[in-house]
PDB file of N, CA and C in Angstrom:
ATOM      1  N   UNK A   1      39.007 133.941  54.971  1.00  0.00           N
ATOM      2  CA  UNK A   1      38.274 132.749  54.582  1.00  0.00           C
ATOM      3  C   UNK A   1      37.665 132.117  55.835  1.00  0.00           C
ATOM      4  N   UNK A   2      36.530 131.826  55.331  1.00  0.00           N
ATOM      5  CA  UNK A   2      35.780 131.117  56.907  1.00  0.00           C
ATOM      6  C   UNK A   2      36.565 129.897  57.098  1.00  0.00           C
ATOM      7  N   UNK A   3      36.365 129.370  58.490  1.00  0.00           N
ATOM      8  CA  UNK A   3      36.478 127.990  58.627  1.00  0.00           C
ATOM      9  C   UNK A   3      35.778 127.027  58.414  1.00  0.00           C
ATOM     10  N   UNK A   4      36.214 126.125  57.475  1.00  0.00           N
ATOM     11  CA  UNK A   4      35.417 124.816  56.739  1.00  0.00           C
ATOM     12  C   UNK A   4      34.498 124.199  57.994  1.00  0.00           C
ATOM     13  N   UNK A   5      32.958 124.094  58.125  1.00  0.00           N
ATOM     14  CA  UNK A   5      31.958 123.792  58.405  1.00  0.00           C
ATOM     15  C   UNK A   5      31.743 122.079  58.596  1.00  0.00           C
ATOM     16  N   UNK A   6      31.864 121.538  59.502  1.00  0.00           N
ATOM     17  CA  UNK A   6      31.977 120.008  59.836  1.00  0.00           C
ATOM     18  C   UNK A   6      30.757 119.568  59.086  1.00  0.00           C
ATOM     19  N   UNK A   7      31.008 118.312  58.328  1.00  0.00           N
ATOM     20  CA  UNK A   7      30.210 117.799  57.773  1.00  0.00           C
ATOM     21  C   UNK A   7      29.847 118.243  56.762  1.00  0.00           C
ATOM     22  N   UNK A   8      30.037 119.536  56.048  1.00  0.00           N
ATOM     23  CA  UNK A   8      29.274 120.251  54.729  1.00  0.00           C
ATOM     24  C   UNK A   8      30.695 119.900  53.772  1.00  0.00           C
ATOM     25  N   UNK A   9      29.831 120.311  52.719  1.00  0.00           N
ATOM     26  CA  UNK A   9      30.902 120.020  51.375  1.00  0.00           C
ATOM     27  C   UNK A   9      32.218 120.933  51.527  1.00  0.00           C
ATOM     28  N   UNK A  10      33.420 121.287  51.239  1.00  0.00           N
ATOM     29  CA  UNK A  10      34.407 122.344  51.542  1.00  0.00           C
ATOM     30  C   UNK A  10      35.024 122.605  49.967  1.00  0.00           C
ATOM     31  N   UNK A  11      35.261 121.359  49.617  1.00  0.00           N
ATOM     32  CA  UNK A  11      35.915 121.024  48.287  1.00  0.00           C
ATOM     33  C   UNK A  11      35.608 120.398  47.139  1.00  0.00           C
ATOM     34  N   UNK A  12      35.443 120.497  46.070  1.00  0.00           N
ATOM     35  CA  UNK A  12      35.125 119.412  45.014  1.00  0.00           C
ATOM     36  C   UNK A  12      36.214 118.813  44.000  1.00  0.00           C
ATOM     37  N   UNK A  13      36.625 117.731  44.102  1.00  0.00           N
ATOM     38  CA  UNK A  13      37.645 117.907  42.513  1.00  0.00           C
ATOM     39  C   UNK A  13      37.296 117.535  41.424  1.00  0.00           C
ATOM     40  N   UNK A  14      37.332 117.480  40.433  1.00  0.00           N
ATOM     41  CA  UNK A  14      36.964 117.322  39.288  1.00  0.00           C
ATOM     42  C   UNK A  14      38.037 116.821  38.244  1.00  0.00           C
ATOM     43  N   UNK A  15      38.101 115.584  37.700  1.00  0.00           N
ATOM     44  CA  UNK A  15      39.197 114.632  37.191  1.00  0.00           C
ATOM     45  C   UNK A  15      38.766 115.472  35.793  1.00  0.00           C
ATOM     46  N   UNK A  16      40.058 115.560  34.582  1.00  0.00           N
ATOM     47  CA  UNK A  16      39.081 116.294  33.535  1.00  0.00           C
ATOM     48  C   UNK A  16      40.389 116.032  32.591  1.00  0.00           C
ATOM     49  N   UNK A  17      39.825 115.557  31.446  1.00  0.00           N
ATOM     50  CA  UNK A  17      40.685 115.109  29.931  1.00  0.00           C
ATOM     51  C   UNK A  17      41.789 116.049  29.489  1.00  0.00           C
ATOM     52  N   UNK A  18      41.462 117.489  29.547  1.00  0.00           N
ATOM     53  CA  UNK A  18      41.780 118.534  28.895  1.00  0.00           C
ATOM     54  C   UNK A  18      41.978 119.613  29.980  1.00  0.00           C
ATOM     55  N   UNK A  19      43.112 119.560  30.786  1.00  0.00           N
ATOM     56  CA  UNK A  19      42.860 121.360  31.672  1.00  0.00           C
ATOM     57  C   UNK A  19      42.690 122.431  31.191  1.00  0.00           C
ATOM     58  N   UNK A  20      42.777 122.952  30.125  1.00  0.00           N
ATOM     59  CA  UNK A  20      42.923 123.851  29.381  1.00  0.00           C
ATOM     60  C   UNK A  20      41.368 124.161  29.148  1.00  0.00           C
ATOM     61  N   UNK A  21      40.741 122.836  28.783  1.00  0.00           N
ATOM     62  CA  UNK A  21      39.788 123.404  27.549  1.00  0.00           C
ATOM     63  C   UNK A  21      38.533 123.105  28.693  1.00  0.00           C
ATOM     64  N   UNK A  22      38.756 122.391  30.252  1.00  0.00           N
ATOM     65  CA  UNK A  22      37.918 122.500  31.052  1.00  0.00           C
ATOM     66  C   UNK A  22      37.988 123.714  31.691  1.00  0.00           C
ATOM     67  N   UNK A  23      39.008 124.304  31.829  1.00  0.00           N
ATOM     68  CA  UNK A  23      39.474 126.134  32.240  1.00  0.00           C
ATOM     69  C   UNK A  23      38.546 126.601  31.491  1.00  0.00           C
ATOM     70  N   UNK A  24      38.539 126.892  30.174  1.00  0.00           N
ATOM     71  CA  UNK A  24      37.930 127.377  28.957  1.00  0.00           C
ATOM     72  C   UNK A  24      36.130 127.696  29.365  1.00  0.00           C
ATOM     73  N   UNK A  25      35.876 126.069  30.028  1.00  0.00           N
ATOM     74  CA  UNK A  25      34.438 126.030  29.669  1.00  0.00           C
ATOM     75  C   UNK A  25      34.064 126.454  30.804  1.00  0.00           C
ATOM     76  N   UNK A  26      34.259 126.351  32.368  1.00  0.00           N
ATOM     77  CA  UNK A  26      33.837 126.519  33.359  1.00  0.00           C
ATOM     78  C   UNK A  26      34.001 128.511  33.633  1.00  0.00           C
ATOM     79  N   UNK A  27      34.898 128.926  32.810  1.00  0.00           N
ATOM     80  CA  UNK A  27      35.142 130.341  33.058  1.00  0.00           C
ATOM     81  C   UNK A  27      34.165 130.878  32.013  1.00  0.00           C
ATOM     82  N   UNK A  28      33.615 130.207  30.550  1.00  0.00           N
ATOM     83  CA  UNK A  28      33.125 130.619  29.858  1.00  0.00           C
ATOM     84  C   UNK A  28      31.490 130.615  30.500  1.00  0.00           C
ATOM     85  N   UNK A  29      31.467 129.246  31.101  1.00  0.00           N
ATOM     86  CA  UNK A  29      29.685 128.835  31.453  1.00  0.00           C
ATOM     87  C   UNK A  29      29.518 130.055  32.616  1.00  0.00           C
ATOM     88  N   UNK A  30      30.574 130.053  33.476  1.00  0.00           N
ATOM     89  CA  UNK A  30      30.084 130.117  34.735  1.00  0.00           C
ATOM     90  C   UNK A  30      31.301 131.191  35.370  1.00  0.00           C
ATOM     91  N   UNK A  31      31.948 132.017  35.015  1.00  0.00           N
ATOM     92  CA  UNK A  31      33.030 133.197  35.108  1.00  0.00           C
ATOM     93  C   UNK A  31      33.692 132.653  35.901  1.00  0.00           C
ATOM     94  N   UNK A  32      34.135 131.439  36.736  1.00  0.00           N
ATOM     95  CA  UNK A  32      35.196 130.819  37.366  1.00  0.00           C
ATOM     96  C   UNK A  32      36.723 131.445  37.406  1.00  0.00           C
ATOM     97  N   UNK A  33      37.402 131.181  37.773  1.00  0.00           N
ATOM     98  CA  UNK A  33      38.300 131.862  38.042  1.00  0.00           C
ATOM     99  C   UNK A  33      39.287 131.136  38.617  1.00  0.00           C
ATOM    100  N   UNK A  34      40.828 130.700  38.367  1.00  0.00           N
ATOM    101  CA  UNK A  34      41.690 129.353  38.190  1.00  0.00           C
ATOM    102  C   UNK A  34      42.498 130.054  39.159  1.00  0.00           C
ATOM    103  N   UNK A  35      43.291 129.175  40.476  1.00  0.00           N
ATOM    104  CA  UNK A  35      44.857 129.221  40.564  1.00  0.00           C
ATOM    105  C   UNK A  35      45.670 128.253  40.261  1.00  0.00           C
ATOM    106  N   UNK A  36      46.122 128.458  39.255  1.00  0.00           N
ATOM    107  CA  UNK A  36      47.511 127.480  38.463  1.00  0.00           C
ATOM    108  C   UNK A  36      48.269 126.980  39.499  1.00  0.00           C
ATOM    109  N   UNK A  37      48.623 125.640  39.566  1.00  0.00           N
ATOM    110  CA  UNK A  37      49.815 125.145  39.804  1.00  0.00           C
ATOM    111  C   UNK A  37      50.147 123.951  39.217  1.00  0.00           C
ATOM    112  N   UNK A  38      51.017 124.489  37.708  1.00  0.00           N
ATOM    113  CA  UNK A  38      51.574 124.116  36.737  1.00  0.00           C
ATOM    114  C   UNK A  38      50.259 123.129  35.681  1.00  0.00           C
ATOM    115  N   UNK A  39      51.126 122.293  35.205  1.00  0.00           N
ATOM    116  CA  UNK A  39      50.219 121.674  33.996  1.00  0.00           C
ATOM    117  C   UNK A  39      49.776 120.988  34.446  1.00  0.00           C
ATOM    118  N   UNK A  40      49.163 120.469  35.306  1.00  0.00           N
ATOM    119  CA  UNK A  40      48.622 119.297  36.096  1.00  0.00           C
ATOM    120  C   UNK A  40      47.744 119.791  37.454  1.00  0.00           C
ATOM    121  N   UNK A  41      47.181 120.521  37.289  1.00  0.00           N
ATOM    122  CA  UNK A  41      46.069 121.267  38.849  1.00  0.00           C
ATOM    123  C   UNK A  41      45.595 122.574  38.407  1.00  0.00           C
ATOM    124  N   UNK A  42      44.594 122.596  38.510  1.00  0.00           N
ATOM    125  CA  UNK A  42      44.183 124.188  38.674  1.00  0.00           C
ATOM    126  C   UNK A  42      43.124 124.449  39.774  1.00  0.00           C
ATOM    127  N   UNK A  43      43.399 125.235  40.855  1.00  0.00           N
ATOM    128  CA  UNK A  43      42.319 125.339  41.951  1.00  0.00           C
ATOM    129  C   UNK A  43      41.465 126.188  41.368  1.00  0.00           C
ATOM    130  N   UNK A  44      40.003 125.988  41.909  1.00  0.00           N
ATOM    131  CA  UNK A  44      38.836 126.661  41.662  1.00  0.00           C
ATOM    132  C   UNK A  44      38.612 127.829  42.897  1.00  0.00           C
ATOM    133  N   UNK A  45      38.841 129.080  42.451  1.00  0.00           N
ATOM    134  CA  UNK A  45      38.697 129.964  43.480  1.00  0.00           C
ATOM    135  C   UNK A  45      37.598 130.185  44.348  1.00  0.00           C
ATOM    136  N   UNK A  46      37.634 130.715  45.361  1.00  0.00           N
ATOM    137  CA  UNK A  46      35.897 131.347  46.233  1.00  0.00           C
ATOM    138  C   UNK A  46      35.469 132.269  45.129  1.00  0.00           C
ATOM    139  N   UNK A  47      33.997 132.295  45.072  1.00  0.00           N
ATOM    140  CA  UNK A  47      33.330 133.702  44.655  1.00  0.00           C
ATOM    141  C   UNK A  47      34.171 134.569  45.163  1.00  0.00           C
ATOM    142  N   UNK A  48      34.142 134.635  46.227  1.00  0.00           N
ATOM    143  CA  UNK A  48      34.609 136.093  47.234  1.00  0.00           C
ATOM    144  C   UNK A  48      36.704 136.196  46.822  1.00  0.00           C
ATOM    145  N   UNK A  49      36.586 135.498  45.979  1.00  0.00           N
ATOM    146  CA  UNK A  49      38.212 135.503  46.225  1.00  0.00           C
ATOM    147  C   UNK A  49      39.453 135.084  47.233  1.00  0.00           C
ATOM    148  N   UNK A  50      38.736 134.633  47.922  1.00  0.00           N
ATOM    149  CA  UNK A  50      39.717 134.423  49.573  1.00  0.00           C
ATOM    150  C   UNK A  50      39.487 132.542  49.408  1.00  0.00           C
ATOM    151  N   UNK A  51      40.746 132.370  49.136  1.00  0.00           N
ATOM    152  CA  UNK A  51      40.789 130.331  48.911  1.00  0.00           C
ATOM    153  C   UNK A  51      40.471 129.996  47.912  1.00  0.00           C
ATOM    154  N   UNK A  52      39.587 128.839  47.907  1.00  0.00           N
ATOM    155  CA  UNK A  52      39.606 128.099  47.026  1.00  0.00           C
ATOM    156  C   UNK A  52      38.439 126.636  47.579  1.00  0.00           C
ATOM    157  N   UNK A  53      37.295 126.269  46.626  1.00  0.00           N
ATOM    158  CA  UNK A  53      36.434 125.384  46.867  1.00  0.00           C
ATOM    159  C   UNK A  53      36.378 124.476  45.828  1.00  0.00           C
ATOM    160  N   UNK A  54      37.579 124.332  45.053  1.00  0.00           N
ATOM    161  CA  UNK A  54      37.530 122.744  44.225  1.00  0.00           C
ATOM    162  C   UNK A  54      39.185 122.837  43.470  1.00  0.00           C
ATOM    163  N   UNK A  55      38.971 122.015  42.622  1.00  0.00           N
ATOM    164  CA  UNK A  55      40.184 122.098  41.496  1.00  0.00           C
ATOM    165  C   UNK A  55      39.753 121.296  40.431  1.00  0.00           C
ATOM    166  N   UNK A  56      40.659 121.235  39.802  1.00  0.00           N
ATOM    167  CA  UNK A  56      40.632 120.302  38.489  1.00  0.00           C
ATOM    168  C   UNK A  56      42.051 119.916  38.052  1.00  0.00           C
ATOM    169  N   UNK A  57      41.711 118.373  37.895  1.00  0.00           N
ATOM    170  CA  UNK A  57      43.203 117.707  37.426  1.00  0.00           C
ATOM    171  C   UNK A  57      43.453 116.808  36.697  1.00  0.00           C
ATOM    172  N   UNK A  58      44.163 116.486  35.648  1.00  0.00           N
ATOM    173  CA  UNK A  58      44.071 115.664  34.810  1.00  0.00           C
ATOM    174  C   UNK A  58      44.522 114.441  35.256  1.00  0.00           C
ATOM    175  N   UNK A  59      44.766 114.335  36.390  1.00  0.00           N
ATOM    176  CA  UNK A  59      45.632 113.151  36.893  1.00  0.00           C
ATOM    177  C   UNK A  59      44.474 111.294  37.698  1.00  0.00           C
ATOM    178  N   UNK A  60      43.435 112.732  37.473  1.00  0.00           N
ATOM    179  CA  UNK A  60      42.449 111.818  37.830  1.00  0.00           C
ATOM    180  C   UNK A  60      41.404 111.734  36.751  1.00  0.00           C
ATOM    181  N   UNK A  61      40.706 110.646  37.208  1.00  0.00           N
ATOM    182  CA  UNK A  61      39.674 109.902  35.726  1.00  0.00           C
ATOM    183  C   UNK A  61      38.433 110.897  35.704  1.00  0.00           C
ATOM    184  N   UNK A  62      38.022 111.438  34.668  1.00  0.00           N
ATOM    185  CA  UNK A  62      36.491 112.265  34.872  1.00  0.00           C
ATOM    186  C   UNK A  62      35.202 110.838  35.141  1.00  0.00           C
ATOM    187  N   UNK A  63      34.168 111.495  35.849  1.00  0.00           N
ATOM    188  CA  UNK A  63      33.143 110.630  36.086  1.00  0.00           C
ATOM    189  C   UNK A  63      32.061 110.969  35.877  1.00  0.00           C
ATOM    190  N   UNK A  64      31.261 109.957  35.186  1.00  0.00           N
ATOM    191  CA  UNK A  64      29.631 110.500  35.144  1.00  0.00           C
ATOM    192  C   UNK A  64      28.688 110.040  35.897  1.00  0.00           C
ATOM    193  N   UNK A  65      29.478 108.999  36.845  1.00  0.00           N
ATOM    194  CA  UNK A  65      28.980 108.314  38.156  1.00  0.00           C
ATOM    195  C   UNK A  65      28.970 108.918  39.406  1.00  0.00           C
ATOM    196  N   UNK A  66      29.947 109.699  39.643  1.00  0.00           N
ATOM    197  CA  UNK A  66      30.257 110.353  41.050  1.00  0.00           C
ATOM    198  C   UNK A  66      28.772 110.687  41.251  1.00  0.00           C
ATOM    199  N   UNK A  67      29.385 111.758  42.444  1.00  0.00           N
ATOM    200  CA  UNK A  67      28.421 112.351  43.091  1.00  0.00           C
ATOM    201  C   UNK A  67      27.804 113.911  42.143  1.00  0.00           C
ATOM    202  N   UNK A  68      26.898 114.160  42.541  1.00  0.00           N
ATOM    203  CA  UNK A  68      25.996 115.172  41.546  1.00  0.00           C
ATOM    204  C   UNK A  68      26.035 116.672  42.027  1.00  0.00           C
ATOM    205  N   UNK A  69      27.269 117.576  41.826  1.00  0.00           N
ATOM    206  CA  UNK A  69      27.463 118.173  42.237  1.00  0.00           C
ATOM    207  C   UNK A  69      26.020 119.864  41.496  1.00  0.00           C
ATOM    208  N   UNK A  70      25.447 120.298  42.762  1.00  0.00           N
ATOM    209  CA  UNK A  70      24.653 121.376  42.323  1.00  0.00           C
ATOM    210  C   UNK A  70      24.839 122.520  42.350  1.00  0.00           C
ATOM    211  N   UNK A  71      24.754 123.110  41.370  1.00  0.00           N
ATOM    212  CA  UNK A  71      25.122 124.636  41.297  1.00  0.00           C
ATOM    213  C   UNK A  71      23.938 125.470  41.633  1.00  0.00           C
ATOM    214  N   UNK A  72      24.141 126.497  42.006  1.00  0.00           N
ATOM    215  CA  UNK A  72      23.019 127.533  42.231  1.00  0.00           C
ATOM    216  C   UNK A  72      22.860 128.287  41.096  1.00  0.00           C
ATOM    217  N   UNK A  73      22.107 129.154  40.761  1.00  0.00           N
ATOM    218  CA  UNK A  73      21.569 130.249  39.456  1.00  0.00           C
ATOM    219  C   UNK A  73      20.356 131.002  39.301  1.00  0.00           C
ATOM    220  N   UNK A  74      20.748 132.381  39.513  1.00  0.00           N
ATOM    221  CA  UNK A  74      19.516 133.307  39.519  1.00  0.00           C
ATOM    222  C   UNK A  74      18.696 133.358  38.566  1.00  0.00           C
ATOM    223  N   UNK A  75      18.917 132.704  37.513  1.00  0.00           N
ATOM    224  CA  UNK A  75      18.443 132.892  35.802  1.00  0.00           C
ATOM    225  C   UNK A  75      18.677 131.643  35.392  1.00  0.00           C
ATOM    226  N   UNK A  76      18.029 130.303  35.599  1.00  0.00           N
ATOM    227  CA  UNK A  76      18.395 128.971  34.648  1.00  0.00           C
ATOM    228  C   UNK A  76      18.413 128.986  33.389  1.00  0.00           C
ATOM    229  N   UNK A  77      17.054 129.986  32.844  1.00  0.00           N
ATOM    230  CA  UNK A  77      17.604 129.910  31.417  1.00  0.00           C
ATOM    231  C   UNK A  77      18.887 130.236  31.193  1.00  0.00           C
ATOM    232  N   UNK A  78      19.502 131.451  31.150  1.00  0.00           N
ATOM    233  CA  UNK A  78      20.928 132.202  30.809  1.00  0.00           C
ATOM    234  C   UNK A  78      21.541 131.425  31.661  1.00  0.00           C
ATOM    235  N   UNK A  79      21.643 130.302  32.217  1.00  0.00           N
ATOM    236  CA  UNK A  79      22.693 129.086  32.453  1.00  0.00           C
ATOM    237  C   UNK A  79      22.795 128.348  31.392  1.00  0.00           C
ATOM    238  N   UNK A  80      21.500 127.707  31.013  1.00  0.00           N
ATOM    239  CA  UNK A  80      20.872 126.794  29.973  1.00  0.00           C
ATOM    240  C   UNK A  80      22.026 127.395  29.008  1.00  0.00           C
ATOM    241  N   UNK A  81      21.714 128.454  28.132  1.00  0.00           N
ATOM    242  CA  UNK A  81      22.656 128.888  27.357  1.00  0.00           C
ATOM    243  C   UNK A  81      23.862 129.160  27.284  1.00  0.00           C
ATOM    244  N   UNK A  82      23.922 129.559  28.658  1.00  0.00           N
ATOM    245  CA  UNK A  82      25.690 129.742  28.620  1.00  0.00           C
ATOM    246  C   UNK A  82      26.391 128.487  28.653  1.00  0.00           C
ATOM    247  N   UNK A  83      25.604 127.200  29.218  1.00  0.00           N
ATOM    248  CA  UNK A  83      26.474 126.125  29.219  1.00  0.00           C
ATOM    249  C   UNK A  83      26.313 124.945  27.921  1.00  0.00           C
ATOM    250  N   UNK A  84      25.316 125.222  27.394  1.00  0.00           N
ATOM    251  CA  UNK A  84      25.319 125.446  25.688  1.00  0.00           C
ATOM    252  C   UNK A  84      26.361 125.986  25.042  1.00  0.00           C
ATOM    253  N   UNK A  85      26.615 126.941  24.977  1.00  0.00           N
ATOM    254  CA  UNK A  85      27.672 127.422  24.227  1.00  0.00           C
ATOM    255  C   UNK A  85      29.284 127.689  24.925  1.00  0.00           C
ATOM    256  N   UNK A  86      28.856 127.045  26.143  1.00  0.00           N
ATOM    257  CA  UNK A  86      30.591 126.757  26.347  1.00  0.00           C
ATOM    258  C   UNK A  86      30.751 125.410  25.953  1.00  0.00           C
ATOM    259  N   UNK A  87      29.842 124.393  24.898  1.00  0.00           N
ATOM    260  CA  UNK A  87      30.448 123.298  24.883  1.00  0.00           C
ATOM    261  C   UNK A  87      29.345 122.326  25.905  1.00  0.00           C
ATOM    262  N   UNK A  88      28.739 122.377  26.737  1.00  0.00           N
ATOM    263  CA  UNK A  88      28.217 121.308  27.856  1.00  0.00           C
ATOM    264  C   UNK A  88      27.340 120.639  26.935  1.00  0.00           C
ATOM    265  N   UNK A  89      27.052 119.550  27.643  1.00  0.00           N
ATOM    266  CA  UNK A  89      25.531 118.915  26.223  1.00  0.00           C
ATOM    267  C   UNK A  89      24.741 118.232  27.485  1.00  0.00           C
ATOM    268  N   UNK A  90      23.604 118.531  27.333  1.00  0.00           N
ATOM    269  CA  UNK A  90      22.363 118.511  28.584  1.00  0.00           C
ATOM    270  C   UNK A  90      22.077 117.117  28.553  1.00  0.00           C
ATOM    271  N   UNK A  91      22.017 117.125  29.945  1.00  0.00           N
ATOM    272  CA  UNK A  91      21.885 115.765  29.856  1.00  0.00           C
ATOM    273  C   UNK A  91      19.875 115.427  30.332  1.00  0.00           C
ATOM    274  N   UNK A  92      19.444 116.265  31.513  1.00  0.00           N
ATOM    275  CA  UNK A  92      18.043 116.576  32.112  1.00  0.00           C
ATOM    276  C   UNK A  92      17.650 117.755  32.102  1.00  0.00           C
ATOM    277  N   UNK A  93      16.438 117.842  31.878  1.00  0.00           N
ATOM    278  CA  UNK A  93      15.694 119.419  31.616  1.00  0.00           C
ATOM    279  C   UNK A  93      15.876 120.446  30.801  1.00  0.00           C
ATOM    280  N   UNK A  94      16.035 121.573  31.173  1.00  0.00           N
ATOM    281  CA  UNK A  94      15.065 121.863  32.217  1.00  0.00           C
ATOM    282  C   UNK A  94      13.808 121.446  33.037  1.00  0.00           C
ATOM    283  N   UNK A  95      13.745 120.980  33.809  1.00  0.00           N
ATOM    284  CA  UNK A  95      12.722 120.317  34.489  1.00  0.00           C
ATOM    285  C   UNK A  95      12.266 120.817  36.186  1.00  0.00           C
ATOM    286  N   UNK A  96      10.889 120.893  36.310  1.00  0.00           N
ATOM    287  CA  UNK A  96      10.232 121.450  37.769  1.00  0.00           C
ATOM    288  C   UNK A  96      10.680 120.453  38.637  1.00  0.00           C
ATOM    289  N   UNK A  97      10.557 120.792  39.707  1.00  0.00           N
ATOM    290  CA  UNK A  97      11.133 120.442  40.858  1.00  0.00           C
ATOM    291  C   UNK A  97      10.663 121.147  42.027  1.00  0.00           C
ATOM    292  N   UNK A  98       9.456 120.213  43.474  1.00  0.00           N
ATOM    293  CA  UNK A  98       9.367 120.585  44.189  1.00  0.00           C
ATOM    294  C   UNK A  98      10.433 122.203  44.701  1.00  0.00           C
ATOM    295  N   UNK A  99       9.546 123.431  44.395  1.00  0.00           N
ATOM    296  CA  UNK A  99      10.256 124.478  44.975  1.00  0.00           C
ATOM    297  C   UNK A  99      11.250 125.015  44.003  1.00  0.00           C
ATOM    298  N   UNK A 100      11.314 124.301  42.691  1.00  0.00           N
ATOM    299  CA  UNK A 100      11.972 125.168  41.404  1.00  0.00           C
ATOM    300  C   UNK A 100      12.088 124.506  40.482  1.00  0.00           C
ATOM    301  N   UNK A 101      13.601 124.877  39.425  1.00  0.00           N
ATOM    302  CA  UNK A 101      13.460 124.013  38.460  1.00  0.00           C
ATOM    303  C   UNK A 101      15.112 123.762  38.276  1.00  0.00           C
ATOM    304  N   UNK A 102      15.241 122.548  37.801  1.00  0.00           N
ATOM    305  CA  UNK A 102      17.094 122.392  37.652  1.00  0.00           C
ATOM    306  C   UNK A 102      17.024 121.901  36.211  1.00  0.00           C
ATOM    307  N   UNK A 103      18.243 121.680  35.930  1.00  0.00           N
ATOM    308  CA  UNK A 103      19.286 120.784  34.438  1.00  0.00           C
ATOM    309  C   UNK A 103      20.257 120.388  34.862  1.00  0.00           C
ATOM    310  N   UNK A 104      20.373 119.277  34.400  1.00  0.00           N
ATOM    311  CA  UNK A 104      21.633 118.731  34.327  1.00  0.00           C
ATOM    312  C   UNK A 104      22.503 118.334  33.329  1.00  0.00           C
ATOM    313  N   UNK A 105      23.747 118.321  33.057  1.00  0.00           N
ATOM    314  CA  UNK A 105      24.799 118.138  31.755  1.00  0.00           C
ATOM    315  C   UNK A 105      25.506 117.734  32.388  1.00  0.00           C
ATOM    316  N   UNK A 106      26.865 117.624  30.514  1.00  0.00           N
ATOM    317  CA  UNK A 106      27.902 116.789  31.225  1.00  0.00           C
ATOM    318  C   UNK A 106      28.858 117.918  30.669  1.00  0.00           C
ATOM    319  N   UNK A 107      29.970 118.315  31.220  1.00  0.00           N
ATOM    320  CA  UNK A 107      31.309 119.171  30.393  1.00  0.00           C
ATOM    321  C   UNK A 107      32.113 118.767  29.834  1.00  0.00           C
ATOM    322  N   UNK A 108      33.133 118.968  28.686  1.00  0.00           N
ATOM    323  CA  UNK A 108      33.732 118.324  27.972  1.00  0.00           C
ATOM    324  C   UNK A 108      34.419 117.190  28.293  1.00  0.00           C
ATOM    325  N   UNK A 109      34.601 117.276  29.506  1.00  0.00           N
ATOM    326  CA  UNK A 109      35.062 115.710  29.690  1.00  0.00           C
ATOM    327  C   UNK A 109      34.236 114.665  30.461  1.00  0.00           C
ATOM    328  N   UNK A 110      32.945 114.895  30.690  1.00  0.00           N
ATOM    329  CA  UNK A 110      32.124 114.045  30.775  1.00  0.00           C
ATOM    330  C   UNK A 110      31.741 113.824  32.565  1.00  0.00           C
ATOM    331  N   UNK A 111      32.032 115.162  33.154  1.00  0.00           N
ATOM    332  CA  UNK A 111      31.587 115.425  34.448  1.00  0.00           C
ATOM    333  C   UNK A 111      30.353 115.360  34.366  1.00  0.00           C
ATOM    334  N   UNK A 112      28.740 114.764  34.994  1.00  0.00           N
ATOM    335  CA  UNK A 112      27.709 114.930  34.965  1.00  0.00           C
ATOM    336  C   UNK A 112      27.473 116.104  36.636  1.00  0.00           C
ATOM    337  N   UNK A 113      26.986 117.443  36.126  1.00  0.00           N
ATOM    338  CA  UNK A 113      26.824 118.266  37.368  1.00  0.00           C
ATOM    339  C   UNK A 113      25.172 118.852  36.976  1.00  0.00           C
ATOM    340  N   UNK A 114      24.698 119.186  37.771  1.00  0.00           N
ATOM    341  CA  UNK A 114      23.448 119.885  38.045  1.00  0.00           C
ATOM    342  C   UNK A 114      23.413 121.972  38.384  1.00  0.00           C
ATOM    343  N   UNK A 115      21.967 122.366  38.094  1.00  0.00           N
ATOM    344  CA  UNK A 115      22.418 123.585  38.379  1.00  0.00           C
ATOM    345  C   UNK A 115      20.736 123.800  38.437  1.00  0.00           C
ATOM    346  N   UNK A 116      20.339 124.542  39.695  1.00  0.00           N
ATOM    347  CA  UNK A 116      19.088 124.913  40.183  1.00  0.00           C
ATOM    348  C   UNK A 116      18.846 126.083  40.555  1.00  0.00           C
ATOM    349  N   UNK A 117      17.601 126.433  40.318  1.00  0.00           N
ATOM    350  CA  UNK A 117      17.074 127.777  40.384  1.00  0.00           C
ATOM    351  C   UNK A 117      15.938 127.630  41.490  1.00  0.00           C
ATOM    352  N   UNK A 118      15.432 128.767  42.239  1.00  0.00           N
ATOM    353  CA  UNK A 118      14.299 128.780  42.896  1.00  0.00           C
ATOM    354  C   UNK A 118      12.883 128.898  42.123  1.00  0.00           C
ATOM    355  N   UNK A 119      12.019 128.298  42.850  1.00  0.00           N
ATOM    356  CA  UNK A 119      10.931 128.560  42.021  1.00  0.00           C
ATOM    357  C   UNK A 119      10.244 130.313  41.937  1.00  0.00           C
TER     358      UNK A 119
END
């Protein structure tokens, strides 16, 4: 695992109603991939498998205020849909954007996150 980069994002957490059924949606939208520790945490793994770059916990409040976390995506449509049918409900766009196009939703417990494509 690299060493966390001063000043850049490293981690995200994500406060969430339901661990289970936010497991559910983030592995369904987006093939995520959980390390359990117990009923109350689940870390969000690296792509690459080595660590871990968020979690999710019920212990904290979900927000639709925070900060606007952006996802990347080679295909926005087949995001569009996949996070459609894991449950997400759109909140912006699809919409252009100097240099591409993004959307934004909220997940079952009312995280508002973003997800952008290149133009």
């Amino acid at each position: 695992m690299a060493a966390p980069t001063h000043h850049a994002i490293s981690y995200i957490e994500f406060g969430v109603t339901d661990l289970a059924a936010a497991k559910a949606f983030y592995t369904s939208a987006f093939g995520w991939e959980f390390n359990d520790y117990g009923p109350e945490y689940s870390g969000i793994r690296a792509a690459d498998g080595d660590g871990e770059i968020g979690g999710l916990t019920p212990g904290a409040e979900p927000s639709s205020a925070g900060p606007l976390v952006l996802l990347y995506s080679e295909n926005l449509d087949a995001t569009v849909d996949a996070v459609n049918s894991a449950g997400g409900s759109m909140v912006a766009g699809p919409y252009e954007f100097p240099g591409g196009r993004r959307f934004e939703f909220t997940d079952p417990s009312g995280n508002r996150l973003g997800v952008f494509a290149d133009a």
